[in-house]
PDB file of N, CA and C in Angstrom:
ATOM      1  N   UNK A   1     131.135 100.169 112.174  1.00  0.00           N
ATOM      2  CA  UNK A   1     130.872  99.589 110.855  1.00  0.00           C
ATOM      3  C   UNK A   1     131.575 100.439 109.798  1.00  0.00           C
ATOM      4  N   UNK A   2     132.192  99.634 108.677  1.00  0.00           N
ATOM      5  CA  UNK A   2     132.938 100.492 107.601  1.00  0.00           C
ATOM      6  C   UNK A   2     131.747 100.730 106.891  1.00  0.00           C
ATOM      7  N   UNK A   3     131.853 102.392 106.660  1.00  0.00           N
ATOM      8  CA  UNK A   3     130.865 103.414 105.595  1.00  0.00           C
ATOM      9  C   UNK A   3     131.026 102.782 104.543  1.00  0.00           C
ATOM     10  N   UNK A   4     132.028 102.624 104.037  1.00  0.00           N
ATOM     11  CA  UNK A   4     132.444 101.958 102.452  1.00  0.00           C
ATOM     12  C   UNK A   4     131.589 100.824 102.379  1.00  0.00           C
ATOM     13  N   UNK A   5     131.635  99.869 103.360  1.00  0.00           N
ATOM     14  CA  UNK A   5     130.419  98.612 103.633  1.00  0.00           C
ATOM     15  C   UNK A   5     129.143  99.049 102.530  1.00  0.00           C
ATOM     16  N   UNK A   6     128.864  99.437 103.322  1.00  0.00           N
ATOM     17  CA  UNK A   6     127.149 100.551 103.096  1.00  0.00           C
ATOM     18  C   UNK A   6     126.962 100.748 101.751  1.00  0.00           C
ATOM     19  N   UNK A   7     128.110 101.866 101.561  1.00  0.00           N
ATOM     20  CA  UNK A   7     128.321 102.692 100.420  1.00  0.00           C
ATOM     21  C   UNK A   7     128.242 101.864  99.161  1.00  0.00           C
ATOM     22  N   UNK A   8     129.192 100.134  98.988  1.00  0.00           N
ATOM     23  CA  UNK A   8     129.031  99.485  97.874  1.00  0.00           C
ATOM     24  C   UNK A   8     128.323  98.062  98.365  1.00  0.00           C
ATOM     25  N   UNK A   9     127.289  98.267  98.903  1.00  0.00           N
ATOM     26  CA  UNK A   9     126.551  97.238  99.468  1.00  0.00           C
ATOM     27  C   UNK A   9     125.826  96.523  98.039  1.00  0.00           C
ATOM     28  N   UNK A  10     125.535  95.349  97.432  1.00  0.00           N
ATOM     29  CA  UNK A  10     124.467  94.745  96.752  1.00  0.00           C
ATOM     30  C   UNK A  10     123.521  95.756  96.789  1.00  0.00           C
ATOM     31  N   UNK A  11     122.588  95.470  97.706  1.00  0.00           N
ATOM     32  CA  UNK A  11     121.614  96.217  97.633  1.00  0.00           C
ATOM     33  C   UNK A  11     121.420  97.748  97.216  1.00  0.00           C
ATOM     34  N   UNK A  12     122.458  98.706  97.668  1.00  0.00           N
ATOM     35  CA  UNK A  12     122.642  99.905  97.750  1.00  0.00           C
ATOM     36  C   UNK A  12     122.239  99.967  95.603  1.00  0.00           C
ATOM     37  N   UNK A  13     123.182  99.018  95.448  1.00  0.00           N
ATOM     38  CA  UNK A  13     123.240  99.045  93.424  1.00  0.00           C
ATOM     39  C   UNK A  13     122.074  98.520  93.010  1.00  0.00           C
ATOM     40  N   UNK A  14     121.015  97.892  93.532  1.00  0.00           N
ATOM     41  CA  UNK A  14     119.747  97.206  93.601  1.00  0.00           C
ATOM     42  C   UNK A  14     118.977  98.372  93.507  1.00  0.00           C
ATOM     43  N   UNK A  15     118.811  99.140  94.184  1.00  0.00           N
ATOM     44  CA  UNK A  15     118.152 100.155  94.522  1.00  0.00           C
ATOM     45  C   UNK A  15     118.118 101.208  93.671  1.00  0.00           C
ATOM     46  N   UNK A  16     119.128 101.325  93.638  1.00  0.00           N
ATOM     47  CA  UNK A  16     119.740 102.997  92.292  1.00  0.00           C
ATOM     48  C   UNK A  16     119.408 102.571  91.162  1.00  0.00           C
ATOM     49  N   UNK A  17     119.374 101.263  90.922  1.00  0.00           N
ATOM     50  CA  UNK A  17     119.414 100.887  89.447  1.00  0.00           C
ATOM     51  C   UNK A  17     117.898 100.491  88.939  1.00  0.00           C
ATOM     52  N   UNK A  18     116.991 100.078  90.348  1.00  0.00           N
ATOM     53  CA  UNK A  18     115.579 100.022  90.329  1.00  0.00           C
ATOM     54  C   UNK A  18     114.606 101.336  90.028  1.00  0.00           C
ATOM     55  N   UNK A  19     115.372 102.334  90.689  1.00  0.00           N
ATOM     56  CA  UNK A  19     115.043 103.879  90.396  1.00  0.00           C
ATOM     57  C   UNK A  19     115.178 104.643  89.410  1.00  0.00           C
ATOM     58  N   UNK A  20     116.430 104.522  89.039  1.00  0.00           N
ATOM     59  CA  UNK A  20     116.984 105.688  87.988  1.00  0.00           C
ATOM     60  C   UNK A  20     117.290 104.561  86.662  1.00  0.00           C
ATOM     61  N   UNK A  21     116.699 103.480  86.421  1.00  0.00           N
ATOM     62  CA  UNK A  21     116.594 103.249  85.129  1.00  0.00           C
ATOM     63  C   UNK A  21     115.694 103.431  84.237  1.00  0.00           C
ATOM     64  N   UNK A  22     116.193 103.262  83.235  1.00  0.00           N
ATOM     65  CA  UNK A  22     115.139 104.074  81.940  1.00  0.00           C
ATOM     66  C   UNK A  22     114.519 103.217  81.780  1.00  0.00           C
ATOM     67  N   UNK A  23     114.784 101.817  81.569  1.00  0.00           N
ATOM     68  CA  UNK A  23     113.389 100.478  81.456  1.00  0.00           C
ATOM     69  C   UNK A  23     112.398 100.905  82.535  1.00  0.00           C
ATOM     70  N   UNK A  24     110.815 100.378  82.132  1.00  0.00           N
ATOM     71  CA  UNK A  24     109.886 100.737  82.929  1.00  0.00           C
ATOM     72  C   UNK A  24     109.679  99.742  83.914  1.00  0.00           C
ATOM     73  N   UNK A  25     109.921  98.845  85.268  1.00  0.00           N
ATOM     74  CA  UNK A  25     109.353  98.327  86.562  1.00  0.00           C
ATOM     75  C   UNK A  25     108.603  98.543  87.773  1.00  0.00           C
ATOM     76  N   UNK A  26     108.372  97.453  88.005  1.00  0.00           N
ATOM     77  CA  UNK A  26     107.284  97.610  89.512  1.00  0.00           C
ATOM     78  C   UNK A  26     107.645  96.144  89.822  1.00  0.00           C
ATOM     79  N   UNK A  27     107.253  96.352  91.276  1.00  0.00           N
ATOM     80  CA  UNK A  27     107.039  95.176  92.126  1.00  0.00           C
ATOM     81  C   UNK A  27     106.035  95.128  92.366  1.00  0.00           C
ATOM     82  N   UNK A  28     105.217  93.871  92.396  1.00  0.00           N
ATOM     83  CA  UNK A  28     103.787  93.477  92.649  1.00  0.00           C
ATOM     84  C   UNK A  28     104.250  92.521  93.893  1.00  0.00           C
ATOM     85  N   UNK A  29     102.754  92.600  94.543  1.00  0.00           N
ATOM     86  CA  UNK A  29     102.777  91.432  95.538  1.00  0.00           C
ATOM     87  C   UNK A  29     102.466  90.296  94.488  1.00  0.00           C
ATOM     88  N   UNK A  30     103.195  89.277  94.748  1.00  0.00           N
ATOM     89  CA  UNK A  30     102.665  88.243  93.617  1.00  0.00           C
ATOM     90  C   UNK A  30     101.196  86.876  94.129  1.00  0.00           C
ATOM     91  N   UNK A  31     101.189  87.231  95.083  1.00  0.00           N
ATOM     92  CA  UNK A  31      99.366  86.613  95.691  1.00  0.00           C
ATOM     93  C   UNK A  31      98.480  87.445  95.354  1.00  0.00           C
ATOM     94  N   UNK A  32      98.497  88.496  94.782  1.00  0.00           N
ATOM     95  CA  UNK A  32      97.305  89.547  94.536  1.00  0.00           C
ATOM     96  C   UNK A  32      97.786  90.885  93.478  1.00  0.00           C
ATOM     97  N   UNK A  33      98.926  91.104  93.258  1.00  0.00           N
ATOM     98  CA  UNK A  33      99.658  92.338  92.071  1.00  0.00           C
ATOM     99  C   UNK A  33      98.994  93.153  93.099  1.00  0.00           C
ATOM    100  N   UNK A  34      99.562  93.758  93.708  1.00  0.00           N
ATOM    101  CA  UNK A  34      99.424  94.813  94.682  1.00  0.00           C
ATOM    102  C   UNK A  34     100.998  95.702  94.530  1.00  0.00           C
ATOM    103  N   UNK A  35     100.848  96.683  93.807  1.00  0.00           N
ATOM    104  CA  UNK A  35     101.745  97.424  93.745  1.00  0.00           C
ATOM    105  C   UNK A  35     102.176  97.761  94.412  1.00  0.00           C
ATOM    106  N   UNK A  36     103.721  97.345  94.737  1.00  0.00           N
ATOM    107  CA  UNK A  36     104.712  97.506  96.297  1.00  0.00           C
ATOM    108  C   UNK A  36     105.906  99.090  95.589  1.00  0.00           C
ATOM    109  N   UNK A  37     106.259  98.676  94.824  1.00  0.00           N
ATOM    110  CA  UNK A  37     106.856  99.855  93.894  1.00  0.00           C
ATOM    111  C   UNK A  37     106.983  99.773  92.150  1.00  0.00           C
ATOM    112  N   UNK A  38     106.843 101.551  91.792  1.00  0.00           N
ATOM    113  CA  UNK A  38     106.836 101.047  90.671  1.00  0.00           C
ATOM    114  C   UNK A  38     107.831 102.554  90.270  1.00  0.00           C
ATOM    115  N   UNK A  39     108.662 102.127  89.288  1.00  0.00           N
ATOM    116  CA  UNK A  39     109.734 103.232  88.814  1.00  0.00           C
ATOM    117  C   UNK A  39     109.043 104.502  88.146  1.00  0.00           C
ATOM    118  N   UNK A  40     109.743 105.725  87.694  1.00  0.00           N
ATOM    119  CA  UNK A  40     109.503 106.254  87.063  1.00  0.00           C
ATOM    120  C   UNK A  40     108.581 106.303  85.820  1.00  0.00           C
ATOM    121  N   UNK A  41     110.134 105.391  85.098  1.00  0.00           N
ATOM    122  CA  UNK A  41     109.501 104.922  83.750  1.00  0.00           C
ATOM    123  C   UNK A  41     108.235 104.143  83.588  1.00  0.00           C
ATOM    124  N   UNK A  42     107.987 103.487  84.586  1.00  0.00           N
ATOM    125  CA  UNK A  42     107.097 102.649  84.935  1.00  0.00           C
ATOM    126  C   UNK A  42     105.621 103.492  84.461  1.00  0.00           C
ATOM    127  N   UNK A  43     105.548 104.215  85.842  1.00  0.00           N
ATOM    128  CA  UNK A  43     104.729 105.096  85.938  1.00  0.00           C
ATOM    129  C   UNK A  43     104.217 106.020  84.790  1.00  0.00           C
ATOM    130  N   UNK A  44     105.535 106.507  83.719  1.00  0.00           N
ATOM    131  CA  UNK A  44     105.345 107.301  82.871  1.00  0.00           C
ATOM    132  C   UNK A  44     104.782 106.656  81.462  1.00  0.00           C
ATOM    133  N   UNK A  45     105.133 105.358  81.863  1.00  0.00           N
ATOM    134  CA  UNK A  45     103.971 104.475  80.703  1.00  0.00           C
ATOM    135  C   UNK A  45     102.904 103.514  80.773  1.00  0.00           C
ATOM    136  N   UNK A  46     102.849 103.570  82.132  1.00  0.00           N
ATOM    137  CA  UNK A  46     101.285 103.508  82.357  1.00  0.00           C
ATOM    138  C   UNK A  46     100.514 104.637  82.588  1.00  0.00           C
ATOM    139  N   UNK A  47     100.712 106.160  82.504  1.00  0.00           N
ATOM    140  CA  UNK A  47     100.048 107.377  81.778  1.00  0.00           C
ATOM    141  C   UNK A  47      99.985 107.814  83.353  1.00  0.00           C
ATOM    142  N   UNK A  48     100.606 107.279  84.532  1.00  0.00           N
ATOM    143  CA  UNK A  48      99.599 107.363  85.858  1.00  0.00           C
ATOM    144  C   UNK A  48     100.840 107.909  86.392  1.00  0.00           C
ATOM    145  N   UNK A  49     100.768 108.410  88.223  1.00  0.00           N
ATOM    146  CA  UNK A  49     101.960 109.046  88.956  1.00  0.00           C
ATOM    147  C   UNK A  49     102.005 107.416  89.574  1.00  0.00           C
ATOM    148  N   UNK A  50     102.904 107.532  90.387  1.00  0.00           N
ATOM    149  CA  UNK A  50     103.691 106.644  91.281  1.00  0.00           C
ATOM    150  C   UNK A  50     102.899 106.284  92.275  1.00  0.00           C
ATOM    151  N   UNK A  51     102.082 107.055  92.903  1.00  0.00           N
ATOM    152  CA  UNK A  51     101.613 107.288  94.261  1.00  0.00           C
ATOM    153  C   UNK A  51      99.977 107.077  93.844  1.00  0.00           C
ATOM    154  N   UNK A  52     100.194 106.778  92.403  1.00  0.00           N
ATOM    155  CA  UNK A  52      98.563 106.277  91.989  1.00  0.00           C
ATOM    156  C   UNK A  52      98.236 104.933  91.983  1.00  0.00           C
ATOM    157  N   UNK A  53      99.425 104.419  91.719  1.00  0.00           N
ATOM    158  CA  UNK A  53      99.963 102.745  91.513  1.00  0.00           C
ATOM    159  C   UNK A  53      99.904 102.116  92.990  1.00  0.00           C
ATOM    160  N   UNK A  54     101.252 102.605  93.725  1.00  0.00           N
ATOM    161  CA  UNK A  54     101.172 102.313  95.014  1.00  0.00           C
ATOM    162  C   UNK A  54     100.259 101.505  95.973  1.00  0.00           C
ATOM    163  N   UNK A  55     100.048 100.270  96.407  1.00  0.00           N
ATOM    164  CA  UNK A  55      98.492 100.048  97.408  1.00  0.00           C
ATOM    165  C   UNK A  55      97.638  99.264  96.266  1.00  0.00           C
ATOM    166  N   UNK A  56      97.639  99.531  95.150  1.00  0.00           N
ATOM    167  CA  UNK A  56      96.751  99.350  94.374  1.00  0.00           C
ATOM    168  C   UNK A  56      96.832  98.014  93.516  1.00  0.00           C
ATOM    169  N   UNK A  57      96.169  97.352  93.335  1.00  0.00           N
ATOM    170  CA  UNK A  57      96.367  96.108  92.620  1.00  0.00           C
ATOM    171  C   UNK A  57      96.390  96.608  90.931  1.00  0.00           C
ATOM    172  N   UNK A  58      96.943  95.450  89.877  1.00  0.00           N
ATOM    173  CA  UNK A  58      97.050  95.545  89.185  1.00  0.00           C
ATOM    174  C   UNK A  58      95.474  95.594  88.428  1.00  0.00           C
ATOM    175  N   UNK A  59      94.692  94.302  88.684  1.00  0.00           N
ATOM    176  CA  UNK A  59      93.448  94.604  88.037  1.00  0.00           C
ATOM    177  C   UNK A  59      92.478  95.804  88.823  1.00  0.00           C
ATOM    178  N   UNK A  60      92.598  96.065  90.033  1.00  0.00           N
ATOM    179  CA  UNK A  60      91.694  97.400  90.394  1.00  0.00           C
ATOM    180  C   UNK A  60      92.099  98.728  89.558  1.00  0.00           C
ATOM    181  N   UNK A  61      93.494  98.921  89.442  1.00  0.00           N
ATOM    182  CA  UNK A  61      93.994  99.758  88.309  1.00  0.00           C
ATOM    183  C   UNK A  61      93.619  99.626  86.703  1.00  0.00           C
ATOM    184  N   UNK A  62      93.031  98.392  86.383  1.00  0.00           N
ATOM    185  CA  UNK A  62      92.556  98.307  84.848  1.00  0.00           C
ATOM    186  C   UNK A  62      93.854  97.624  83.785  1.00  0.00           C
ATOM    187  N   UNK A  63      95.112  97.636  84.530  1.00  0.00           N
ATOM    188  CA  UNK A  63      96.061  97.087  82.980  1.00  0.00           C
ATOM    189  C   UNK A  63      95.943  95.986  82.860  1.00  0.00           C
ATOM    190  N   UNK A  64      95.554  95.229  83.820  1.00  0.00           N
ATOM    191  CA  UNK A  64      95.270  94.179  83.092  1.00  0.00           C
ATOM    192  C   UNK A  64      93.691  93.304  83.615  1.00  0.00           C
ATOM    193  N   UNK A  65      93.216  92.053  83.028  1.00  0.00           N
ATOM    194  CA  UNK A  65      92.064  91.721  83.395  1.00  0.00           C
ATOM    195  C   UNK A  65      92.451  90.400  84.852  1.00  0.00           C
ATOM    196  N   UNK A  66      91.229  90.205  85.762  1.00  0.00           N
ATOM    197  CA  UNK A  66      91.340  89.028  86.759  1.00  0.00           C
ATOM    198  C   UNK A  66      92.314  88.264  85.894  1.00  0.00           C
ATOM    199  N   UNK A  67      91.337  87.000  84.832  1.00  0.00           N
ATOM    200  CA  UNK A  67      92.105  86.325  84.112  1.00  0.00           C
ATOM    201  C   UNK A  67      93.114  86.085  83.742  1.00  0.00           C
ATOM    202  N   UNK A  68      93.716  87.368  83.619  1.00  0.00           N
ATOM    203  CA  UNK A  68      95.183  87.331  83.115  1.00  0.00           C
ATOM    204  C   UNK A  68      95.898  87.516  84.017  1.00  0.00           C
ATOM    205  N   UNK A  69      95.785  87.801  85.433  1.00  0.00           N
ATOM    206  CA  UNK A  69      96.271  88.573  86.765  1.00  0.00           C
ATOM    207  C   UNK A  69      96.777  86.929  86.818  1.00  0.00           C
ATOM    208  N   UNK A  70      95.672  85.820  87.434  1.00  0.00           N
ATOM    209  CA  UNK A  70      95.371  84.276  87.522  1.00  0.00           C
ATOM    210  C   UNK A  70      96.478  83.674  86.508  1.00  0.00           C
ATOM    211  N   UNK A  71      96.784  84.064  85.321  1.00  0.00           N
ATOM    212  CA  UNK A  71      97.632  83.428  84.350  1.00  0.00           C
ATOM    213  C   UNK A  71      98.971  83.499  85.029  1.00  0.00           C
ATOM    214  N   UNK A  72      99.353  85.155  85.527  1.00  0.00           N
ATOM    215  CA  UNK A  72     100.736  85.422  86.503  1.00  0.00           C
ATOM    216  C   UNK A  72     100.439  84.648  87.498  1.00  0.00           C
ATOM    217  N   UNK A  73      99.922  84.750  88.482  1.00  0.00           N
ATOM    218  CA  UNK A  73      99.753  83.951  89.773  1.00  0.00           C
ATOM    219  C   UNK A  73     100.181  82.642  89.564  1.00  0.00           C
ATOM    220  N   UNK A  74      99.703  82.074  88.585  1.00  0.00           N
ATOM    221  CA  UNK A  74      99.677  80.713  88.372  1.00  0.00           C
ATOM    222  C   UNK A  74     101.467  80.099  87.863  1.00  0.00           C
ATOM    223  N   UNK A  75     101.784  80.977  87.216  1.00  0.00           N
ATOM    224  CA  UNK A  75     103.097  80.832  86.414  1.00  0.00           C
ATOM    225  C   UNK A  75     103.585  80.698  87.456  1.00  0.00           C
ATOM    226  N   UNK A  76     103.561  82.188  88.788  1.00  0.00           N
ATOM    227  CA  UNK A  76     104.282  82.121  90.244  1.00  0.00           C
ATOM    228  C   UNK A  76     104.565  81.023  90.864  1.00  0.00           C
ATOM    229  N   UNK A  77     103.384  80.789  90.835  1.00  0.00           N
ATOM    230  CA  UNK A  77     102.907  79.388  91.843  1.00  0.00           C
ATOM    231  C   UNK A  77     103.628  77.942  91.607  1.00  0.00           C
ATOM    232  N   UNK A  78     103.945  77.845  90.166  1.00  0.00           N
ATOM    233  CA  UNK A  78     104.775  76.847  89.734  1.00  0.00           C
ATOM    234  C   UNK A  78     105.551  76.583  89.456  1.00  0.00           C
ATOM    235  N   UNK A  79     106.601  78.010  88.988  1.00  0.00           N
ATOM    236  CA  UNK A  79     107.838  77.911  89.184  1.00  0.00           C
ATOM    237  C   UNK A  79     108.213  78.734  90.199  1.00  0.00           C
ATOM    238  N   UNK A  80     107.848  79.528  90.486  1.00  0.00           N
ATOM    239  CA  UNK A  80     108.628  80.123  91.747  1.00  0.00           C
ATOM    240  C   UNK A  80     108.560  82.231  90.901  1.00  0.00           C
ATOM    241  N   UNK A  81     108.218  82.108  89.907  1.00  0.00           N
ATOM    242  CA  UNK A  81     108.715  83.920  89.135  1.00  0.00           C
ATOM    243  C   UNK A  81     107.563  83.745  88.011  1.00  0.00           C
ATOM    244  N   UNK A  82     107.398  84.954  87.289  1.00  0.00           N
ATOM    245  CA  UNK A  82     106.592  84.682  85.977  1.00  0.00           C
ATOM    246  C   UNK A  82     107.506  85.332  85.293  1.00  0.00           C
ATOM    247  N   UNK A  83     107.458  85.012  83.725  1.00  0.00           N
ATOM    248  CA  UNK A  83     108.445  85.301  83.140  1.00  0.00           C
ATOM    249  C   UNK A  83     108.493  85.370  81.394  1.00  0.00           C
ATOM    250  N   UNK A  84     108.194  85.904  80.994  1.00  0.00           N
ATOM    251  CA  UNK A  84     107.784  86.095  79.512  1.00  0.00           C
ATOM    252  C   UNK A  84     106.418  85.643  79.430  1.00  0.00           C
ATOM    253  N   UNK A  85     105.732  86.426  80.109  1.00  0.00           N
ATOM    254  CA  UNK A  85     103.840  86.053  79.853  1.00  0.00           C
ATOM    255  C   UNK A  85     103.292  87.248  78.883  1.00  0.00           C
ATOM    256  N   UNK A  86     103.026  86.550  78.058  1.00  0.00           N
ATOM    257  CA  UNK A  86     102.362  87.858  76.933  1.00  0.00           C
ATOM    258  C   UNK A  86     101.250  88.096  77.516  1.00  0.00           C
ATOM    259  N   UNK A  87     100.673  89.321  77.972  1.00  0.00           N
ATOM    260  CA  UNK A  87      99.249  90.315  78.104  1.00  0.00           C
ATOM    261  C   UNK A  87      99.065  91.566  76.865  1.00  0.00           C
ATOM    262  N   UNK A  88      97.745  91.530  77.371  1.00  0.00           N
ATOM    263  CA  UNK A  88      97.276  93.040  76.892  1.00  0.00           C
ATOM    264  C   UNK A  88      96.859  93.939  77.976  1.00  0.00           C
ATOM    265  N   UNK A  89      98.146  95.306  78.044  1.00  0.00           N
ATOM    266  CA  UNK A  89      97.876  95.855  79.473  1.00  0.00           C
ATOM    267  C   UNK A  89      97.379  97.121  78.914  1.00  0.00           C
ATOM    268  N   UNK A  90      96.548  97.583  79.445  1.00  0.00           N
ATOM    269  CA  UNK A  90      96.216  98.819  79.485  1.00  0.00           C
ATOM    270  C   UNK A  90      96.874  99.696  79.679  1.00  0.00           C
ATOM    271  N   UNK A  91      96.368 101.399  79.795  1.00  0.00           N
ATOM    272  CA  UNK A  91      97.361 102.143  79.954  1.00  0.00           C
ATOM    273  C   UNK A  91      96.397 103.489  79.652  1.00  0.00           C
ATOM    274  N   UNK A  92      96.487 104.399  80.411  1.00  0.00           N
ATOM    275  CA  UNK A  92      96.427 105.945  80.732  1.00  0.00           C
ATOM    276  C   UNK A  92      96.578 106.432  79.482  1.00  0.00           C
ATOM    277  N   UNK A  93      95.665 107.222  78.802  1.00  0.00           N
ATOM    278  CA  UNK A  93      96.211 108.163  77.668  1.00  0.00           C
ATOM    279  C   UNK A  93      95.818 109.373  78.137  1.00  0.00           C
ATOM    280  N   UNK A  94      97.290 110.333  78.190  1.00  0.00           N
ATOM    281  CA  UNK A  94      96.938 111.446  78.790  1.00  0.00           C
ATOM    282  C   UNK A  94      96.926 112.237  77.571  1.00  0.00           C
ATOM    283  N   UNK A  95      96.860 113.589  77.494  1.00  0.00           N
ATOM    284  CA  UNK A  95      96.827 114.726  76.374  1.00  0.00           C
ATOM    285  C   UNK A  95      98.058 114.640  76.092  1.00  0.00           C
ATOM    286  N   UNK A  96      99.127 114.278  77.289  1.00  0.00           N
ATOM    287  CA  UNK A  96     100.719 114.413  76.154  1.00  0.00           C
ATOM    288  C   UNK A  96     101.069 113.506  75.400  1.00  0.00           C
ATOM    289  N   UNK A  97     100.423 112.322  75.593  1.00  0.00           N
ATOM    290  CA  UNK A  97     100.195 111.043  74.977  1.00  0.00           C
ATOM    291  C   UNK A  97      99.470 111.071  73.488  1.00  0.00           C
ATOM    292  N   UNK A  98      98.683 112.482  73.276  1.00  0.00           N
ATOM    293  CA  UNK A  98      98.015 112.422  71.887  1.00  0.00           C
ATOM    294  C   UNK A  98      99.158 112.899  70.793  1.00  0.00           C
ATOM    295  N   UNK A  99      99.734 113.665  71.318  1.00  0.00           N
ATOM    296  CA  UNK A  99     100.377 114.753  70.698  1.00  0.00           C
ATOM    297  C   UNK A  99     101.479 113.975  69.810  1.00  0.00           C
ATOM    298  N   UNK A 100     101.826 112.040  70.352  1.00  0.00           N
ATOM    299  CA  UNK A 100     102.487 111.634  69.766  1.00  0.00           C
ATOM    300  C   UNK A 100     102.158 111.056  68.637  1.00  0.00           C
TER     301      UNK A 100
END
C-alpha cells in the first residue's frame, strides 16, 4: 500500500481538523447524546475534561434538559442531522472562569 495513500487520506484531514481546531465539537450518539468525542475546545467550554464527557449523555451531564435533548432527536429523526437548534446549555464554572 502507498504511505502517501494514508498520509493524505480524507479522513486522516477529518481527524486533525476535529482535534486541533479552535471551534468547540463533540459527537453525540444521536438516539440518546451519548458523548462519542468531544474536542478540546469543546471540553474547555463546557468547564469539564474530555474523559468527563466521554460515555456520558448530554442530559446526565446537565447542558442541556430531556426536552430539549427530544427537540435534537426529533430534528434527527426527520431530516436525517440537527442543525441550527437554539438551546440553553449549561456549563461548568470553574475558578478560572470567575476571574473573567
Amino acid at each position: 500500500m502507498n504511505d502517501n495513500l494514508i498520509v493524505n487520506s480524507p479522513s486522516n484531514y477529518i481527524n486533525k481538523f476535529f482535534w486541533k481546531a479552535p471551534s468547540p465539537m463533540a459527537i453525540t450518539k444521536a438516539r440518546d447524546g451519548t458523548y462519542i468525542a468531544v474536542n478540546e475546545a469543546f471540553a474547555k467550554d463546557m468547564g469539564l475534561r474530555q474523559q468527563e464527557m466521554i460515555g456520558q449523555t448530554t442530559v446526565e451531564i446537565g447542558h442541556i434538559t430531556a426536552e430539549q435533548r427530544l427537540v435534537i432527536f426529533n430534528e434527527i429523526k426527520e431530516k436525517g442531522y440537527a442543525q441550527n437548534v437554539e438551546l440553553e446549555v449549561k456549563v461548568k464554572i470553574t475558578s478560572r472562569d470567575a476571574d473573567y
